[in-house]
Structures are given as C-alpha cells and as structure tokens.
C-alpha atoms as a PDB file:
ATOM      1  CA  UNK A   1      51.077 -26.804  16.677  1.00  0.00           C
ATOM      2  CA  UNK A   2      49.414 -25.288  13.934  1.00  0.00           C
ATOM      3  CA  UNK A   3      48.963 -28.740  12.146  1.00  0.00           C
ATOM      4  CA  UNK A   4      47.422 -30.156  15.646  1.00  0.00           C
ATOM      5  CA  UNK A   5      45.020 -27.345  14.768  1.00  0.00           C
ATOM      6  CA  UNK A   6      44.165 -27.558  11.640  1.00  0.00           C
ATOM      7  CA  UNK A   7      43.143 -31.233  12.040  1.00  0.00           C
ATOM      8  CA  UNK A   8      41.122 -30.344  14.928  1.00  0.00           C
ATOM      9  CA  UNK A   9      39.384 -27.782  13.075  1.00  0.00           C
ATOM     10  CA  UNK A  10      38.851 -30.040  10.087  1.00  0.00           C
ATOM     11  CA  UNK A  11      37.524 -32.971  11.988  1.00  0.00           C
ATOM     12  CA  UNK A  12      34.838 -30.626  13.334  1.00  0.00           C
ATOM     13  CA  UNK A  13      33.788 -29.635  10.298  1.00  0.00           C
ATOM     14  CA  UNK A  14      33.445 -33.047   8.996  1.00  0.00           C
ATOM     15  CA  UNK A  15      31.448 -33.745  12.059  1.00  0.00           C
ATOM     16  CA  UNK A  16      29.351 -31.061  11.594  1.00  0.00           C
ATOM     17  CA  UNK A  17      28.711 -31.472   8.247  1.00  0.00           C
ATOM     18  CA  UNK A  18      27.760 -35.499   8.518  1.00  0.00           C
ATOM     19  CA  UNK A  19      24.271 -34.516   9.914  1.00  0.00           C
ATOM     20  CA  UNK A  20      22.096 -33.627   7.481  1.00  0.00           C
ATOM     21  CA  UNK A  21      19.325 -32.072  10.041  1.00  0.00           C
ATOM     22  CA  UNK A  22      22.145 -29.936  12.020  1.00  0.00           C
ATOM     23  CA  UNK A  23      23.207 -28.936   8.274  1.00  0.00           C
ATOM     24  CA  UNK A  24      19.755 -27.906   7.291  1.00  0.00           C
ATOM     25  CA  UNK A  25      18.427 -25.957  10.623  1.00  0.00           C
ATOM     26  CA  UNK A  26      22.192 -24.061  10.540  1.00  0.00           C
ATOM     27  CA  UNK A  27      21.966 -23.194   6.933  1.00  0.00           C
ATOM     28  CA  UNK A  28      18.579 -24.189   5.053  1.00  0.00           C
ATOM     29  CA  UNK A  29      16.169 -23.262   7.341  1.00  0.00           C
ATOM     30  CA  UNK A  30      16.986 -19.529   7.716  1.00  0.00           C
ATOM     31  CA  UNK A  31      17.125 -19.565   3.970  1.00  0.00           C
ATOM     32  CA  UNK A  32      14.011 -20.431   3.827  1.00  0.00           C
ATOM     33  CA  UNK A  33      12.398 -18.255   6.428  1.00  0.00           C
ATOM     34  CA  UNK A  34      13.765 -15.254   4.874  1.00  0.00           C
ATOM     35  CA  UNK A  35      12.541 -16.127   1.571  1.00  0.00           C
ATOM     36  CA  UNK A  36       9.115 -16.934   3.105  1.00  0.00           C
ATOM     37  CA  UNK A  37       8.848 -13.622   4.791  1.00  0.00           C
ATOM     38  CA  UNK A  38      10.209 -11.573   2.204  1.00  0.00           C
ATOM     39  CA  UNK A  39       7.309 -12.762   0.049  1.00  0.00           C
ATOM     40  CA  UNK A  40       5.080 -12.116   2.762  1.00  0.00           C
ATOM     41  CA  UNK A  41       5.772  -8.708   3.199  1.00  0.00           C
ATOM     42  CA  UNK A  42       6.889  -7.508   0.055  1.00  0.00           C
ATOM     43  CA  UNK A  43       3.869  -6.086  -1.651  1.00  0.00           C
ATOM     44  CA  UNK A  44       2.791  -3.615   0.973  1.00  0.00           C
ATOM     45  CA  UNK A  45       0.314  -1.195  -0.504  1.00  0.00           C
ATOM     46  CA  UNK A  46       0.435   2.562   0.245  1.00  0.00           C
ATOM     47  CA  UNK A  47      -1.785   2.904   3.109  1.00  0.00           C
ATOM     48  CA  UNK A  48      -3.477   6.370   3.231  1.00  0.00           C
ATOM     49  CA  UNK A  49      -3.834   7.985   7.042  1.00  0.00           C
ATOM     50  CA  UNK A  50      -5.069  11.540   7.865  1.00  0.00           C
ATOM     51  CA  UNK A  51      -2.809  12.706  10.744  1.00  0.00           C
ATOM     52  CA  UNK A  52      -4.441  16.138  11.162  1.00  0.00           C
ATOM     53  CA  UNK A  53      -7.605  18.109  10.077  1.00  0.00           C
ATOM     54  CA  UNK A  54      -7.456  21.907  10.807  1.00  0.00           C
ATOM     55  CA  UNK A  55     -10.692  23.517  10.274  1.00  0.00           C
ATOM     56  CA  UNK A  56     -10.939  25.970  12.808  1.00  0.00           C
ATOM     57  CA  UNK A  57      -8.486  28.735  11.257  1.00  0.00           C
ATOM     58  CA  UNK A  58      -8.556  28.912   7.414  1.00  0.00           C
ATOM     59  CA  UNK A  59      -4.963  31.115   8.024  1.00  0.00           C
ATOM     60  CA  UNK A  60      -3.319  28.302   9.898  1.00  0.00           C
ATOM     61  CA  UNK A  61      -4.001  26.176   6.904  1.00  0.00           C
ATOM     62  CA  UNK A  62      -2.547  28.585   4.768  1.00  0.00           C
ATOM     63  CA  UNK A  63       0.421  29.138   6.708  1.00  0.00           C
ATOM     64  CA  UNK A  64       0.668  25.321   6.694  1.00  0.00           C
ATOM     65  CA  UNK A  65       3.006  24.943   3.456  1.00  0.00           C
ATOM     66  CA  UNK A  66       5.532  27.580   4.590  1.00  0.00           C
ATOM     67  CA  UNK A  67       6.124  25.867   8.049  1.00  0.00           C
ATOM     68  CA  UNK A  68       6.446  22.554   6.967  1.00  0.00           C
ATOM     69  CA  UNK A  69       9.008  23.515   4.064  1.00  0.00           C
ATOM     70  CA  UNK A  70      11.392  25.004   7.064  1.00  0.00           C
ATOM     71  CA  UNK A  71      10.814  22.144   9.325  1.00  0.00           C
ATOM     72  CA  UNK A  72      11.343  19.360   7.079  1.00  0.00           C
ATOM     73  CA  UNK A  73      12.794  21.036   3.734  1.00  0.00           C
ATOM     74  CA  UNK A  74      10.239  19.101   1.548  1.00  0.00           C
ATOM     75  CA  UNK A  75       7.371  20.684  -0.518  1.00  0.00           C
ATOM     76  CA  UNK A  76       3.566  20.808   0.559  1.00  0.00           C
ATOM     77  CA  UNK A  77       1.273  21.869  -2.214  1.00  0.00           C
ATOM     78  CA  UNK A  78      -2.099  23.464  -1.605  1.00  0.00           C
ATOM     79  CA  UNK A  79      -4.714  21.076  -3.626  1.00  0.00           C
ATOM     80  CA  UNK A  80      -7.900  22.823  -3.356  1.00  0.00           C
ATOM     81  CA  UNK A  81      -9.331  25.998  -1.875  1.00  0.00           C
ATOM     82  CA  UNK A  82      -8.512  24.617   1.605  1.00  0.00           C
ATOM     83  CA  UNK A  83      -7.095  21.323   2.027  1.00  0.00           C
ATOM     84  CA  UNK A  84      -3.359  20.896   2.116  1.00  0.00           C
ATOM     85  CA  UNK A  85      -1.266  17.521   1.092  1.00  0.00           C
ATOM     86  CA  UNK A  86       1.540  16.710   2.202  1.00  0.00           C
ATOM     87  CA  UNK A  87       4.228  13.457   1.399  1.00  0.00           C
ATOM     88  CA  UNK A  88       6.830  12.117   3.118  1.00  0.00           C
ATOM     89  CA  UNK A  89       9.328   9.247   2.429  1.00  0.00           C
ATOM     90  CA  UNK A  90      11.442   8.230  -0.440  1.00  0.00           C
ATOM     91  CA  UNK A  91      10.564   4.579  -0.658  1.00  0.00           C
ATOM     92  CA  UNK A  92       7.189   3.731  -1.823  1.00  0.00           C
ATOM     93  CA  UNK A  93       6.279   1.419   1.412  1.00  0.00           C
ATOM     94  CA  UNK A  94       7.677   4.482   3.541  1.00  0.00           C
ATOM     95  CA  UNK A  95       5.780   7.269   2.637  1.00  0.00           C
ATOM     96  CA  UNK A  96       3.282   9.326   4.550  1.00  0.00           C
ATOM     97  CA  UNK A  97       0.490  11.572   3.409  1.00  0.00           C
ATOM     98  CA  UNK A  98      -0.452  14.364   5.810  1.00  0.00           C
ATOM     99  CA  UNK A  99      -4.102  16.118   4.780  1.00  0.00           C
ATOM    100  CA  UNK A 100      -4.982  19.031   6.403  1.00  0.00           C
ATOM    101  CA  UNK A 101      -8.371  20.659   5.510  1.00  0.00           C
END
C-alpha cells in the first residue's frame, strides 16, 4: 500500500513539475510580487501629523506630560514655553508624533 502511494504521489509531482507556466505562477510569481512590493514600500518616510492642539488652557498643557506617562508609560518632554511633543512607536515607519501647543 504504501508503495501504491508513493508512486502516486511521485507521478504527480512529475506532472506538476513538467509545466513550466504552472511551475512559475505556483512558485516564481509570488516571488516576484513580494520582492516588487517590498521595494515599493520599503522606504516610507516619517510622516509628521498633529493629532491635537490645546490652546485654550495653558494648565491642561502642562498637565499633559504627567497623564500621558501613566497612560502609556512613555516620556513626553515639554519643548518650548508651551508646546508639548510627544513619540510613539519603536520602529521608525511606526512612530507617531503628538504636538500639543
């Protein structure tokens, strides 16, 4: 039994692999795709968005740094008299800048 198999699989490998189109659209073509895209996409800049501006209450601003050091556990800095910066994201294409003036 296990010979009647092994012949059956073999002979549909050998069938498979005596097309040279099924061969490349199976195993060439994704190849290629992928490598297409990658190049595509790979050299995404930093893209800078502002998410929030605060200028009502100069205090909320202030406060700003504390709350989002709690909430998220990463560091805001203060850069300026009243505009606060904040970054997210390890990766370079996956970070995001809050500014909150």
């Amino acid at each position: 039994m296990n010979s009647t198999l092994f012949r059956l699989v073999i002979s549909q490998f050998k069938l498979f692999f005596r097309e040279p189109g099924v061969v490349f659209w199976s195993f060439g073509f994704p190849v290629v795709m992928a490598w297409i895209l990658g190049i595509a996409f790979a050299n995404k800049g930093e893209v800078m968005r502002n998410i929030a501006i605060v200028t009502e209450n100069p205090a909320a601003v202030s406060a700003l740094p504390q709350w989002l050091h709690k909430k998220t556990g990463t560091a805001a800095e203060l850069s300026g008299e009243s505009e606060l910066e904040w970054e997210v994201g390890m990766n370079k294409g996956e970070r995001a800048r809050f500014r909150f003036r």
